[in-house]
PDB file of N, CA and C in Angstrom:
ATOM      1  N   UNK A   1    -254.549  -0.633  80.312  1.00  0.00           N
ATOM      2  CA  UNK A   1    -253.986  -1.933  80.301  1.00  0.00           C
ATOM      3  C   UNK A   1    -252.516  -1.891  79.913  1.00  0.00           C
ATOM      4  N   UNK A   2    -252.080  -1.480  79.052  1.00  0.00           N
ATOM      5  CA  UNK A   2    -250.902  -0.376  78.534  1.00  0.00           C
ATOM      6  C   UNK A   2    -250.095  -0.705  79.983  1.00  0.00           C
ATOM      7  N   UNK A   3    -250.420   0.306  80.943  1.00  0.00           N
ATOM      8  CA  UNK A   3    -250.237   0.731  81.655  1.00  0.00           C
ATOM      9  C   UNK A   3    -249.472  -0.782  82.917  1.00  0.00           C
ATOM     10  N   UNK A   4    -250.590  -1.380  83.060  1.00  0.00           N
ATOM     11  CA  UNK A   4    -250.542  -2.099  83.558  1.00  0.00           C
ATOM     12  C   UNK A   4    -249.383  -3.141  83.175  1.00  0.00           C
ATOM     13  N   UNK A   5    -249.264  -3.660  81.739  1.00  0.00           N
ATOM     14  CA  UNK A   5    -248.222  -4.584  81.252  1.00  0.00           C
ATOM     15  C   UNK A   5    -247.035  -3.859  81.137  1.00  0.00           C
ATOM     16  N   UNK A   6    -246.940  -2.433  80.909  1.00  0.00           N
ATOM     17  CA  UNK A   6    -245.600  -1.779  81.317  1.00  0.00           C
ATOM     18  C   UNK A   6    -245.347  -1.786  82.597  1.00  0.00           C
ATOM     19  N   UNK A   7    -246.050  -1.920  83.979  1.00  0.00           N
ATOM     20  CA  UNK A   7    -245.470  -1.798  84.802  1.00  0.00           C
ATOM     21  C   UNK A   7    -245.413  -3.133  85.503  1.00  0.00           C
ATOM     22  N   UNK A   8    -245.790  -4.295  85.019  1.00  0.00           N
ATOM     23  CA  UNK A   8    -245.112  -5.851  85.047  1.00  0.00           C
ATOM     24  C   UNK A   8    -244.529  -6.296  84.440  1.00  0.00           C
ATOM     25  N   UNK A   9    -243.907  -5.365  83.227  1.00  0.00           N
ATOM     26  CA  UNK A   9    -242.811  -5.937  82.545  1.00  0.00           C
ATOM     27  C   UNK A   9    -241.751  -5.146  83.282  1.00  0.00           C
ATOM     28  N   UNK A  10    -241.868  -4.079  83.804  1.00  0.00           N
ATOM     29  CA  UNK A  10    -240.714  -3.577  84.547  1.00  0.00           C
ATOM     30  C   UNK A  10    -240.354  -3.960  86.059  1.00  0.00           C
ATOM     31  N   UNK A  11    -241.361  -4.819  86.695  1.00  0.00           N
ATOM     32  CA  UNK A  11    -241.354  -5.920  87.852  1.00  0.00           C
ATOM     33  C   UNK A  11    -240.494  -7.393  87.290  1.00  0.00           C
ATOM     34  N   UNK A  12    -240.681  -7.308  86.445  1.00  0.00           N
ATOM     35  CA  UNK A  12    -240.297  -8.682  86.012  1.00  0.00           C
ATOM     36  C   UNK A  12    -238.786  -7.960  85.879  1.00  0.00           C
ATOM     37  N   UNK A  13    -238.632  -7.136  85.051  1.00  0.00           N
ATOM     38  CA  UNK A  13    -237.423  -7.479  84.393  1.00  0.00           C
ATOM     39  C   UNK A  13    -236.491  -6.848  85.893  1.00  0.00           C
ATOM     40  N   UNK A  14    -237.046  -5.884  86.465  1.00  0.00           N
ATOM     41  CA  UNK A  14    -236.326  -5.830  87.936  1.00  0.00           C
ATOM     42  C   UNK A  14    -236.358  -6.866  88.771  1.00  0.00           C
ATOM     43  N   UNK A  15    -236.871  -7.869  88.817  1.00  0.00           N
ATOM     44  CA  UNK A  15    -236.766  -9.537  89.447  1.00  0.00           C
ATOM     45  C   UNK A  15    -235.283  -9.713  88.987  1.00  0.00           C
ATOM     46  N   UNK A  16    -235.310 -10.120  87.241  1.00  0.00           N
ATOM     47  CA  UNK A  16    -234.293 -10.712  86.862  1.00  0.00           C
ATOM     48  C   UNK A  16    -232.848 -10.299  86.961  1.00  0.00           C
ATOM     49  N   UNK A  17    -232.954  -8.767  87.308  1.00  0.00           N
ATOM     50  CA  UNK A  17    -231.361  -8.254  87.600  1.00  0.00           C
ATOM     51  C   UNK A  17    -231.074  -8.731  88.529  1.00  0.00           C
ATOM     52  N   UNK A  18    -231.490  -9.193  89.823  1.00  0.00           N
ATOM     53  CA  UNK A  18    -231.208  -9.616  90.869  1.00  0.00           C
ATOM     54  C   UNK A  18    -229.965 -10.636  90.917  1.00  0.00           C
ATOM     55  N   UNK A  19    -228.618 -10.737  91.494  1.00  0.00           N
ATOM     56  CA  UNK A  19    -227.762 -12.178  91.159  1.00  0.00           C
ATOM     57  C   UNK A  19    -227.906 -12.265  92.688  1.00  0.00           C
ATOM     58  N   UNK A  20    -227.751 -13.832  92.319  1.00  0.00           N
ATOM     59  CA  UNK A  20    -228.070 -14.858  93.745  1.00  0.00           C
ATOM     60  C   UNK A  20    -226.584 -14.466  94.658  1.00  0.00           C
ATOM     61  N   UNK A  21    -226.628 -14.293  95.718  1.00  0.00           N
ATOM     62  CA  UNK A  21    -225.600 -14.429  96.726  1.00  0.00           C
ATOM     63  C   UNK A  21    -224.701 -15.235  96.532  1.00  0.00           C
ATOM     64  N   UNK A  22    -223.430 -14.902  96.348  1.00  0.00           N
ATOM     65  CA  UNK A  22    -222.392 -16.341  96.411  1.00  0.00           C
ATOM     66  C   UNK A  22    -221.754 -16.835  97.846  1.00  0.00           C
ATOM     67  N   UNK A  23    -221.833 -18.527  97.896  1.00  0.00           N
ATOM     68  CA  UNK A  23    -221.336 -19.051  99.109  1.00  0.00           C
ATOM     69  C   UNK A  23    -220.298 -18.898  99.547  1.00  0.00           C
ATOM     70  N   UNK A  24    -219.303 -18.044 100.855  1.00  0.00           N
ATOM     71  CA  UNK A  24    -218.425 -18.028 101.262  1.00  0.00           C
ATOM     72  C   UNK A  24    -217.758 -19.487 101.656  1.00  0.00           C
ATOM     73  N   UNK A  25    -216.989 -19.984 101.342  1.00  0.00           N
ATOM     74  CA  UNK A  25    -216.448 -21.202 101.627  1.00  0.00           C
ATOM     75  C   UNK A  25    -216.170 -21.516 103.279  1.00  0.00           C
ATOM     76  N   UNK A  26    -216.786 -22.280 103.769  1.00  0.00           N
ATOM     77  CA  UNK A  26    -216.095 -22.569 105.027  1.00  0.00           C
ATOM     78  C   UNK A  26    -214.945 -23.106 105.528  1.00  0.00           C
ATOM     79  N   UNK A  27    -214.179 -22.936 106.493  1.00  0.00           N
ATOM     80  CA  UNK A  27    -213.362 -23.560 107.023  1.00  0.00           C
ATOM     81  C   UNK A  27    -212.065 -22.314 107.019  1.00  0.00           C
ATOM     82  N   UNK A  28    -210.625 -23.103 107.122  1.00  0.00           N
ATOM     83  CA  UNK A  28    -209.113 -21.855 107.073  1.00  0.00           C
ATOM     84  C   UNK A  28    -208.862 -21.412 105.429  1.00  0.00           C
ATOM     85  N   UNK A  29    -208.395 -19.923 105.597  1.00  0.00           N
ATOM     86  CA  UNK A  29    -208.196 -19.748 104.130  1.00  0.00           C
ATOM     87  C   UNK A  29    -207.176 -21.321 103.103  1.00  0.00           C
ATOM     88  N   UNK A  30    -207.097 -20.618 102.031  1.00  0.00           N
ATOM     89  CA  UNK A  30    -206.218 -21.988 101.449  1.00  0.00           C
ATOM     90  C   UNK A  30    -204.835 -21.656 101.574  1.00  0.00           C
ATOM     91  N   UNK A  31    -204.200 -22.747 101.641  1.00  0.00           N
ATOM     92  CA  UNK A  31    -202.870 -22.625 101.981  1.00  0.00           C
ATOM     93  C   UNK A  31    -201.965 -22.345 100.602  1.00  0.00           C
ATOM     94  N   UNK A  32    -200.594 -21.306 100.795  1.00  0.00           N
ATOM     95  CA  UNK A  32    -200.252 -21.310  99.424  1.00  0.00           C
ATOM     96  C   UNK A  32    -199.035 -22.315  99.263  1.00  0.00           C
ATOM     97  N   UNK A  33    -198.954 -23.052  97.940  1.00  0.00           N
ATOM     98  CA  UNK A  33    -197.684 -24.110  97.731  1.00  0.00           C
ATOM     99  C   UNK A  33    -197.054 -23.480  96.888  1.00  0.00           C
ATOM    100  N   UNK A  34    -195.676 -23.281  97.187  1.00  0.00           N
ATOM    101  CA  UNK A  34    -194.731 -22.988  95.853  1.00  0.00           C
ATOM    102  C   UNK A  34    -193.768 -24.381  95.375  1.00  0.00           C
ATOM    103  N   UNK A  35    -193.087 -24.424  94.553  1.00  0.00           N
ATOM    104  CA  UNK A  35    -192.433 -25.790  94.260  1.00  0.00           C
ATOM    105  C   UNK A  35    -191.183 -25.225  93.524  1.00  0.00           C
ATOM    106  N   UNK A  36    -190.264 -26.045  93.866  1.00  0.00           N
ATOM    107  CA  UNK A  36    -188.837 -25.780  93.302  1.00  0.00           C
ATOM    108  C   UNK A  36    -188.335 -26.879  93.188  1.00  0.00           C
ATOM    109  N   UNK A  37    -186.986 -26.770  92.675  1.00  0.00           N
ATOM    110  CA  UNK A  37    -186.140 -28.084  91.791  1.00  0.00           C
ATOM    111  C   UNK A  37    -185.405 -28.230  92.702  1.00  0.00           C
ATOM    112  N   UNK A  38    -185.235 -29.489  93.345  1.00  0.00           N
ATOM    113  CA  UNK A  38    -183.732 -30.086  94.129  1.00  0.00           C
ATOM    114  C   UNK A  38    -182.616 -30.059  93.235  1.00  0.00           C
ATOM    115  N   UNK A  39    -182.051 -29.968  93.831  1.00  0.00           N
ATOM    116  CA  UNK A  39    -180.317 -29.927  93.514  1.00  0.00           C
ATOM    117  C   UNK A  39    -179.581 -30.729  94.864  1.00  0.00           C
ATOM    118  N   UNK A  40    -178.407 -31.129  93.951  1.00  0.00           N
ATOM    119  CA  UNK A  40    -177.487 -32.319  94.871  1.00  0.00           C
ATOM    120  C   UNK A  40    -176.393 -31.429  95.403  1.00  0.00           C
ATOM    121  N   UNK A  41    -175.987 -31.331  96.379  1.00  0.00           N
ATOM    122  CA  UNK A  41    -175.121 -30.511  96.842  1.00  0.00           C
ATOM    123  C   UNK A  41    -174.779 -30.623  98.295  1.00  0.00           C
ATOM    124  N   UNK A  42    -173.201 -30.542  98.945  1.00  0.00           N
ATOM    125  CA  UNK A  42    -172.577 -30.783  99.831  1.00  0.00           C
ATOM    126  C   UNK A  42    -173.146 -29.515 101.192  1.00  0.00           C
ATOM    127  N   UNK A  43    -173.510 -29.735 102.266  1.00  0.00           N
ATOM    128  CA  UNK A  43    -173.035 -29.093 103.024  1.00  0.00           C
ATOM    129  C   UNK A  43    -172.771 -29.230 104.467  1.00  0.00           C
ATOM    130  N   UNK A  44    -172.717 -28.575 105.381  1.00  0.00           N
ATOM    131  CA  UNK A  44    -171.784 -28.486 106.791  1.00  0.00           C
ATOM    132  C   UNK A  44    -173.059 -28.600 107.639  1.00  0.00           C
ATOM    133  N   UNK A  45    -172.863 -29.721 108.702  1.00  0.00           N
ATOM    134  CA  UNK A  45    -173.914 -29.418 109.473  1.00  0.00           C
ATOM    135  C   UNK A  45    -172.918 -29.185 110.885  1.00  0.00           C
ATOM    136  N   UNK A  46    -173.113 -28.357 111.145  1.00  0.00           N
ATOM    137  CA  UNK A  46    -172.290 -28.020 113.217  1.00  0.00           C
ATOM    138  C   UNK A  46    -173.530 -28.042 113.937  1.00  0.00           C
ATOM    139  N   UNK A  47    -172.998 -27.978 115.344  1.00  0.00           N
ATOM    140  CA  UNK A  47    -173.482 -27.566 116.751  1.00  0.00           C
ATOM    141  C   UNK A  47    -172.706 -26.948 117.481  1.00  0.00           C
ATOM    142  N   UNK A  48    -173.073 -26.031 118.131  1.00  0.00           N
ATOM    143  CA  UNK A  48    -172.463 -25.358 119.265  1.00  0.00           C
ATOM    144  C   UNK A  48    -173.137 -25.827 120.190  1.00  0.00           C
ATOM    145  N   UNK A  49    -171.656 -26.362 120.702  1.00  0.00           N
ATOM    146  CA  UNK A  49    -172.608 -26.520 122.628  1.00  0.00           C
ATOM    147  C   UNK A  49    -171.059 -26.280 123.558  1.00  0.00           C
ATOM    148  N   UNK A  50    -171.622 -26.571 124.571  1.00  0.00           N
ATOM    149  CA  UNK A  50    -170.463 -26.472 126.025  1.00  0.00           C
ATOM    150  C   UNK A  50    -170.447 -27.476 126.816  1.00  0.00           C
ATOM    151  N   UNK A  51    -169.258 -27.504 127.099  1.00  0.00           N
ATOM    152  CA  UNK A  51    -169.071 -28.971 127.680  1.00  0.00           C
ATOM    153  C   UNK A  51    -167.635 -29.419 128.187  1.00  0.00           C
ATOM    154  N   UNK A  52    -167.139 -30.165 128.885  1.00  0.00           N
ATOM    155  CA  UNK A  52    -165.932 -30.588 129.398  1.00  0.00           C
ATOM    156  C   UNK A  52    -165.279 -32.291 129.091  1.00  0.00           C
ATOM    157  N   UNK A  53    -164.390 -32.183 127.777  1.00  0.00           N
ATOM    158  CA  UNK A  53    -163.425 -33.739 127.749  1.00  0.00           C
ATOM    159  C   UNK A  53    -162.686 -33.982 129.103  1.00  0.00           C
ATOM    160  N   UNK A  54    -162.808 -35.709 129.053  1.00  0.00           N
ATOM    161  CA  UNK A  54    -161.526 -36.331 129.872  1.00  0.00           C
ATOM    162  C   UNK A  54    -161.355 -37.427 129.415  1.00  0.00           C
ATOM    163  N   UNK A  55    -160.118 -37.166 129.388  1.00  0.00           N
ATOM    164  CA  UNK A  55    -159.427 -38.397 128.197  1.00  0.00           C
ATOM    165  C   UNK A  55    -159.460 -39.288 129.450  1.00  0.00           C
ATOM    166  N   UNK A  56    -159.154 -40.612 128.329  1.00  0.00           N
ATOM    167  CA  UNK A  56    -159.866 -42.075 128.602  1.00  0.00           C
ATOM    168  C   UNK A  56    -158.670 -42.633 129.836  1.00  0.00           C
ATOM    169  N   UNK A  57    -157.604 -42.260 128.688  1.00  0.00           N
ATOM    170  CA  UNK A  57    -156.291 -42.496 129.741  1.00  0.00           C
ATOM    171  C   UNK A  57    -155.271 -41.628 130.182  1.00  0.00           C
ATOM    172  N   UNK A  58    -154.759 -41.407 131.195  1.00  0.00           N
ATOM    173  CA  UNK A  58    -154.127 -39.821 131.934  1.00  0.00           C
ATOM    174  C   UNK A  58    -152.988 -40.464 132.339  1.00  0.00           C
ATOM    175  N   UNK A  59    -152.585 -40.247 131.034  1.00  0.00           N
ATOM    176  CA  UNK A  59    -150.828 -40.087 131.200  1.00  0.00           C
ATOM    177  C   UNK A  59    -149.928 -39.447 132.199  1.00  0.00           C
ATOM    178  N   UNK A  60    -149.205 -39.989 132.650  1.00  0.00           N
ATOM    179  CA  UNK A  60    -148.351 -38.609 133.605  1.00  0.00           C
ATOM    180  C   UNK A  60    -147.139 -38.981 133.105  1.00  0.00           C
ATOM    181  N   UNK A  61    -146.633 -37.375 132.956  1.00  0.00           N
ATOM    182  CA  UNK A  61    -145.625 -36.876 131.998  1.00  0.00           C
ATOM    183  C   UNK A  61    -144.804 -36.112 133.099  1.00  0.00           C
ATOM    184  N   UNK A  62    -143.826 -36.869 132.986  1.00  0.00           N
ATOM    185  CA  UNK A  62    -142.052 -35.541 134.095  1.00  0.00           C
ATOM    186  C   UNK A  62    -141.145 -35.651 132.919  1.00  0.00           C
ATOM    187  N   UNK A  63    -140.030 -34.603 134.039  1.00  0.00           N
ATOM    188  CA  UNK A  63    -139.248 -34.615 133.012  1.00  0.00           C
ATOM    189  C   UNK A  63    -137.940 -35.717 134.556  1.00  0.00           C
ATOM    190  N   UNK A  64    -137.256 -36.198 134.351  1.00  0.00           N
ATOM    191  CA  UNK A  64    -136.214 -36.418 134.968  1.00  0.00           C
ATOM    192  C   UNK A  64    -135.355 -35.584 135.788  1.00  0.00           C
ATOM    193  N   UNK A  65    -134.681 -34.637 135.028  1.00  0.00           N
ATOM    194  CA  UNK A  65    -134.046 -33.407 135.931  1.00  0.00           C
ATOM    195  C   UNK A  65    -135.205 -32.278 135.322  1.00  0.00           C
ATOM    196  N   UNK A  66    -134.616 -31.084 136.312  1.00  0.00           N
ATOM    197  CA  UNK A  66    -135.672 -29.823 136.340  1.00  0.00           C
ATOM    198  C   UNK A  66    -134.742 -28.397 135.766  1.00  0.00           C
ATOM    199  N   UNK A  67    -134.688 -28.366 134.578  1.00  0.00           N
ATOM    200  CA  UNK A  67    -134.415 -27.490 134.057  1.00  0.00           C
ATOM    201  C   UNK A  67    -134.892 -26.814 132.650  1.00  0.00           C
ATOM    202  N   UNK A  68    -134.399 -25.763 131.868  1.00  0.00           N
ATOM    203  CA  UNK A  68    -135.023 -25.121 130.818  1.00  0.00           C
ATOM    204  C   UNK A  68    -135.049 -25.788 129.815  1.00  0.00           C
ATOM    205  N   UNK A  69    -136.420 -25.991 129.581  1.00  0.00           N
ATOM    206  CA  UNK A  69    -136.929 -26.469 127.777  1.00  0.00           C
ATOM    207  C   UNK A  69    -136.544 -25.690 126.912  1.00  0.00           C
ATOM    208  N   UNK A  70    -135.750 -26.465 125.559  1.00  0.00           N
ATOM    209  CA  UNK A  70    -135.285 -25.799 124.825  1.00  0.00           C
ATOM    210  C   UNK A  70    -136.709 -25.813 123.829  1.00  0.00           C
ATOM    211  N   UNK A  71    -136.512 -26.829 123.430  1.00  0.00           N
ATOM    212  CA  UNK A  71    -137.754 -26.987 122.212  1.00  0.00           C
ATOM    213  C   UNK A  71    -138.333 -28.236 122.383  1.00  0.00           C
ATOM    214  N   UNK A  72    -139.857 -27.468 121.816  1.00  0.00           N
ATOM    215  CA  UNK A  72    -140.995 -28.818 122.241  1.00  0.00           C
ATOM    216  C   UNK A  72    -140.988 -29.708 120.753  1.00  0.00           C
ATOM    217  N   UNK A  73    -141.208 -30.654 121.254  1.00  0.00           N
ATOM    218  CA  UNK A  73    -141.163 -31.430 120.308  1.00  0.00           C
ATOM    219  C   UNK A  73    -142.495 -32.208 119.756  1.00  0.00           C
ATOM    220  N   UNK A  74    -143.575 -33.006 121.024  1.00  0.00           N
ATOM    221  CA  UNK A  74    -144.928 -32.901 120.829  1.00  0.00           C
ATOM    222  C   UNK A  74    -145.674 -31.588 121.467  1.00  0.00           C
ATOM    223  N   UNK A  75    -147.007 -31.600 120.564  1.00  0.00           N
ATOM    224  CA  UNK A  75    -148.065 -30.920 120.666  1.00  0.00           C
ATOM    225  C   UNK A  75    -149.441 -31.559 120.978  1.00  0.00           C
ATOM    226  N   UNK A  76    -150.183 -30.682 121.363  1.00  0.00           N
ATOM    227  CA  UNK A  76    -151.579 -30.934 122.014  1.00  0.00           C
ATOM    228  C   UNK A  76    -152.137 -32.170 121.017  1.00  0.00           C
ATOM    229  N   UNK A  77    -152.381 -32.828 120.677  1.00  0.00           N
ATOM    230  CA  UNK A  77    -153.466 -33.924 120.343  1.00  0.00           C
ATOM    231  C   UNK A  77    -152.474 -35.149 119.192  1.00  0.00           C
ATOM    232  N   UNK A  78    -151.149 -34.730 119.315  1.00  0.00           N
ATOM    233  CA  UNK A  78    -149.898 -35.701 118.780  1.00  0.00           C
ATOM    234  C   UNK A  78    -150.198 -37.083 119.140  1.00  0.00           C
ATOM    235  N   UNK A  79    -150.348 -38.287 118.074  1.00  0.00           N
ATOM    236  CA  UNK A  79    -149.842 -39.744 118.546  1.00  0.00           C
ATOM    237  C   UNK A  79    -148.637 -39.571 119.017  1.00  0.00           C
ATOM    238  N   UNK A  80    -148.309 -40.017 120.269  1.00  0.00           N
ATOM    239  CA  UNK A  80    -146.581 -40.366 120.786  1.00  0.00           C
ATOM    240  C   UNK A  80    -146.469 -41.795 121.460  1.00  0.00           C
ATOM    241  N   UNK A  81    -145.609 -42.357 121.269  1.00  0.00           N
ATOM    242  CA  UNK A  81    -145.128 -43.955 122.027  1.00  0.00           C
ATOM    243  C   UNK A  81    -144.252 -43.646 123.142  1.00  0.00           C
ATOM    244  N   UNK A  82    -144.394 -44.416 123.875  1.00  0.00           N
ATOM    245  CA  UNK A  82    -143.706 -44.763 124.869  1.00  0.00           C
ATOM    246  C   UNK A  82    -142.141 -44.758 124.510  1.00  0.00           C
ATOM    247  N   UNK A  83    -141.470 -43.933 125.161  1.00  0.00           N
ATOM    248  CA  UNK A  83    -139.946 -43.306 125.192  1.00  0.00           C
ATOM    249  C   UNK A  83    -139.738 -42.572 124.164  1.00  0.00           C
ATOM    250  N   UNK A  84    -140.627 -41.614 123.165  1.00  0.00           N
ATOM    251  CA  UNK A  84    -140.581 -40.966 122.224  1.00  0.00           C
ATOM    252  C   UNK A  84    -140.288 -39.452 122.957  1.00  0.00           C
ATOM    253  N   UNK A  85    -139.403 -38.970 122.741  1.00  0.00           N
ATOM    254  CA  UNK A  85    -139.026 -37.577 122.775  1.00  0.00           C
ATOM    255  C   UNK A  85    -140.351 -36.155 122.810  1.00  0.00           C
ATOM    256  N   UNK A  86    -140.481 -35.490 123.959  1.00  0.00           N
ATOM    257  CA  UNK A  86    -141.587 -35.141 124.004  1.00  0.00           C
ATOM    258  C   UNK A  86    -140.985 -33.215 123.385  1.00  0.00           C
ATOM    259  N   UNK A  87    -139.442 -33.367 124.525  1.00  0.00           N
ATOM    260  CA  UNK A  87    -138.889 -31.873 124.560  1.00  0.00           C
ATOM    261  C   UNK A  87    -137.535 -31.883 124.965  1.00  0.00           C
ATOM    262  N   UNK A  88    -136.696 -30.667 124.557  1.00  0.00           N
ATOM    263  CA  UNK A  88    -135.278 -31.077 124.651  1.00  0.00           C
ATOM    264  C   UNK A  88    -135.526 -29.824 125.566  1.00  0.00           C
ATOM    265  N   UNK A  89    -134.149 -30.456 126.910  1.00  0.00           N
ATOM    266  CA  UNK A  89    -133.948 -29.860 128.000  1.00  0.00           C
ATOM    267  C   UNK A  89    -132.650 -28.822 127.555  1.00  0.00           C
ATOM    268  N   UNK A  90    -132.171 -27.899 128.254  1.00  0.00           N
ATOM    269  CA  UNK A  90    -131.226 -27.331 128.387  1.00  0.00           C
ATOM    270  C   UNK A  90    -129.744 -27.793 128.645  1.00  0.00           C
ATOM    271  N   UNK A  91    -129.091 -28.770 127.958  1.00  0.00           N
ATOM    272  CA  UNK A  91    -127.846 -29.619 129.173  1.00  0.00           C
ATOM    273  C   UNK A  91    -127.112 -28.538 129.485  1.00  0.00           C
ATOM    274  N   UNK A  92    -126.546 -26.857 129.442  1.00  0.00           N
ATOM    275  CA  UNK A  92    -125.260 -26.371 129.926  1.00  0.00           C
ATOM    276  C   UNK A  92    -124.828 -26.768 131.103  1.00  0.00           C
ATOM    277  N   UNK A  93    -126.070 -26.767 131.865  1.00  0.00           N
ATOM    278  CA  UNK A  93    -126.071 -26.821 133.639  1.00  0.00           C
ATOM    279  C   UNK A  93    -125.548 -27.776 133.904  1.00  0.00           C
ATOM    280  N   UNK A  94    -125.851 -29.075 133.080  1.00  0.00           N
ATOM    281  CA  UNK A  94    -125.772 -30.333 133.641  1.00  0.00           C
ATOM    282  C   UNK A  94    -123.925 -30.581 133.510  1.00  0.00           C
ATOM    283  N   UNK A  95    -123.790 -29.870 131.660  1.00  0.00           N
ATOM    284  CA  UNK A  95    -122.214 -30.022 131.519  1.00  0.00           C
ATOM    285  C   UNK A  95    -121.212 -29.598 132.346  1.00  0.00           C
ATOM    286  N   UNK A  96    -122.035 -28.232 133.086  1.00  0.00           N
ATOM    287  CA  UNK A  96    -120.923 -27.594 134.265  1.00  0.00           C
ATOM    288  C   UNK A  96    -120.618 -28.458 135.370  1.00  0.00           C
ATOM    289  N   UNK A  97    -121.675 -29.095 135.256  1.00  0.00           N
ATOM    290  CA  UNK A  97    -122.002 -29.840 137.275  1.00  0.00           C
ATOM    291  C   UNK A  97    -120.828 -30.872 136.610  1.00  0.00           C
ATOM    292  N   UNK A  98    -120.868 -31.679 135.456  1.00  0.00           N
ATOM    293  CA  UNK A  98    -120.332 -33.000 135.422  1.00  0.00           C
ATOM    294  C   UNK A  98    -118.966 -32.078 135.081  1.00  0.00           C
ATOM    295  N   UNK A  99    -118.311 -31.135 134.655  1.00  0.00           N
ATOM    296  CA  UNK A  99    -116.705 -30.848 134.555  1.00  0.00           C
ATOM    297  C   UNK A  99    -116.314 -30.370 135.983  1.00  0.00           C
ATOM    298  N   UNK A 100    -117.383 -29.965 137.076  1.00  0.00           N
ATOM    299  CA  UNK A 100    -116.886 -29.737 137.870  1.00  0.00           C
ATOM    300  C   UNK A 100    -116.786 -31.351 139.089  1.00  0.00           C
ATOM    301  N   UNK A 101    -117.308 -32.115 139.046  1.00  0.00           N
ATOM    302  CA  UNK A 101    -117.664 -33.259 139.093  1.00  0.00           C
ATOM    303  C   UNK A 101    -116.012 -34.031 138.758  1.00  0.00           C
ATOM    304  N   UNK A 102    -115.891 -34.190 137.189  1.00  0.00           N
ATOM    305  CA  UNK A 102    -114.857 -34.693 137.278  1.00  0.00           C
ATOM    306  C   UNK A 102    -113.313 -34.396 138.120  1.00  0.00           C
ATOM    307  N   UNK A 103    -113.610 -32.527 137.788  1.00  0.00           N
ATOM    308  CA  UNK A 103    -112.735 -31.831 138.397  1.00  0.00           C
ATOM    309  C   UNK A 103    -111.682 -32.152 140.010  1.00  0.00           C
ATOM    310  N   UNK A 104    -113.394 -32.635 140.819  1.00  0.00           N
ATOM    311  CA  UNK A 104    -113.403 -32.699 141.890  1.00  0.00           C
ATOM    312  C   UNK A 104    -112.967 -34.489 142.071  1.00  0.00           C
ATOM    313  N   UNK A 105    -113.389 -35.002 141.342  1.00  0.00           N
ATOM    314  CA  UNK A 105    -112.471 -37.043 141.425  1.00  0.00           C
ATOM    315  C   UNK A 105    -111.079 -36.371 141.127  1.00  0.00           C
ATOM    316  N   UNK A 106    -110.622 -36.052 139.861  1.00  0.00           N
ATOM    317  CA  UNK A 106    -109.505 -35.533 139.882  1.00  0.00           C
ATOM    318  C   UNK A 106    -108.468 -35.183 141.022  1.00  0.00           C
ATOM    319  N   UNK A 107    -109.352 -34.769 141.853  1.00  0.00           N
ATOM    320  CA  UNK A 107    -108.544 -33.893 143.320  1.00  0.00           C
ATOM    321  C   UNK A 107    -108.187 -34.614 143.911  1.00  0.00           C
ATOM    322  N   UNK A 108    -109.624 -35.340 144.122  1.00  0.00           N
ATOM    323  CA  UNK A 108    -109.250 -36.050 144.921  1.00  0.00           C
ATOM    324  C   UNK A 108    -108.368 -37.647 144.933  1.00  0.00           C
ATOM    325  N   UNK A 109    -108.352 -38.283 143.693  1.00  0.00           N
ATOM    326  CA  UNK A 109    -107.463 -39.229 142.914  1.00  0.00           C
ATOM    327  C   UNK A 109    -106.314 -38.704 143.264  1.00  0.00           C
ATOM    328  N   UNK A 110    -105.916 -37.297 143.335  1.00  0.00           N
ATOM    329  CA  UNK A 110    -104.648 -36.922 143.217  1.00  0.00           C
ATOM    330  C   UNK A 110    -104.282 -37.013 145.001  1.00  0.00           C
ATOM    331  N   UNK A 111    -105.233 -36.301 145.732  1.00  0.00           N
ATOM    332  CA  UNK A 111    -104.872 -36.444 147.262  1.00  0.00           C
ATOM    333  C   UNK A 111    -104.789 -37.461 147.596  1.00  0.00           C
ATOM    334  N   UNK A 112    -105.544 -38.654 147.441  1.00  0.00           N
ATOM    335  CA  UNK A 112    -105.325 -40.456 147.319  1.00  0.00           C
ATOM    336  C   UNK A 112    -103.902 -40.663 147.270  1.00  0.00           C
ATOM    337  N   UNK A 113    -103.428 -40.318 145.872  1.00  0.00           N
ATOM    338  CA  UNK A 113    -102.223 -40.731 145.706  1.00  0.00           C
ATOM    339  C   UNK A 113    -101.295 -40.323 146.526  1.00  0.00           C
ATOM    340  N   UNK A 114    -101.120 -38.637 146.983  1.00  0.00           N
ATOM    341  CA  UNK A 114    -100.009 -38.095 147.544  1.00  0.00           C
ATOM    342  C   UNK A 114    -100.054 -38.278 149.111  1.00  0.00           C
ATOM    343  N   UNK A 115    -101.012 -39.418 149.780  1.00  0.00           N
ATOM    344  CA  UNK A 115    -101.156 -39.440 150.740  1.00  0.00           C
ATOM    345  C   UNK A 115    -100.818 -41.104 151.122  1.00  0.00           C
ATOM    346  N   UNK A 116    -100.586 -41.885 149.977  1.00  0.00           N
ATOM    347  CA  UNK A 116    -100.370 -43.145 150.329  1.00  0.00           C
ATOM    348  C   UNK A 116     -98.672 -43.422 150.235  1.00  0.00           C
ATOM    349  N   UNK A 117     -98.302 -44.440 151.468  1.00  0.00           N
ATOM    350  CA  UNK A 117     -96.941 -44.486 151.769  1.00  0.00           C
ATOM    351  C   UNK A 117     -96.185 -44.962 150.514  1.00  0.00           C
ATOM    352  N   UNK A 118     -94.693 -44.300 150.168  1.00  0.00           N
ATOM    353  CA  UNK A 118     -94.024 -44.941 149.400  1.00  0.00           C
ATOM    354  C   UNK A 118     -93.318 -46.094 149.662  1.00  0.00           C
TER     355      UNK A 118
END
């Protein structure tokens, strides 16, 4: 009998080691959250892209006579008014033409004269 209750106490107590299965959770693993402190602070937002301006209104710009720019005076994206100085021309050319110019009334003022009766 001995016998017998030693070997149902060693059924039993090998029952009780047994641990129950644990439930795998269903569904997506868990998601992980981290958390941090805002801060106030400035920054730059750009875009790069490509693309083609046309201004609203299309000025047309000459010069009067056609000769060498000395110095510019406006630049690419300048407010300018109407009769505002854009660029200074070269005058030598112009000073030669007008001394030779006068030169030439001169001559001829003078042939005028030496040709009319006394």
């Amino acid at each position: 009998m001995t016998r017998l209750l030693l070997i149902c106490a060693v059924l039993i107590l090998s029952a009780c080691d047994k641990k129950p299965k644990e439930k795998k959770p269903s569904g997506p693993p868990p998601t992980l959250i981290t958390v941090t402190t805002v801060k106030s602070g400035a920054f730059l937002v750009t875009e790069n892209t490509l693309g083609s301006l046309e201004a609203v209104n299309d000025p047309k710009i000459g010069a009067e006579v056609a000769d060498k720019v000395i110095k510019v005076l406006a630049f690419s994206g300048k407010t300018v008014k109407q009769g505002e100085m854009l660029a200074v021309i070269d005058a030598s050319d112009f000073l030669l033409q007008n001394q030779s110019d006068q030169a030439e009334i001169q001559r001829l003022e003078a042939l005028l004269a030496s040709s009319k009766p006394r």
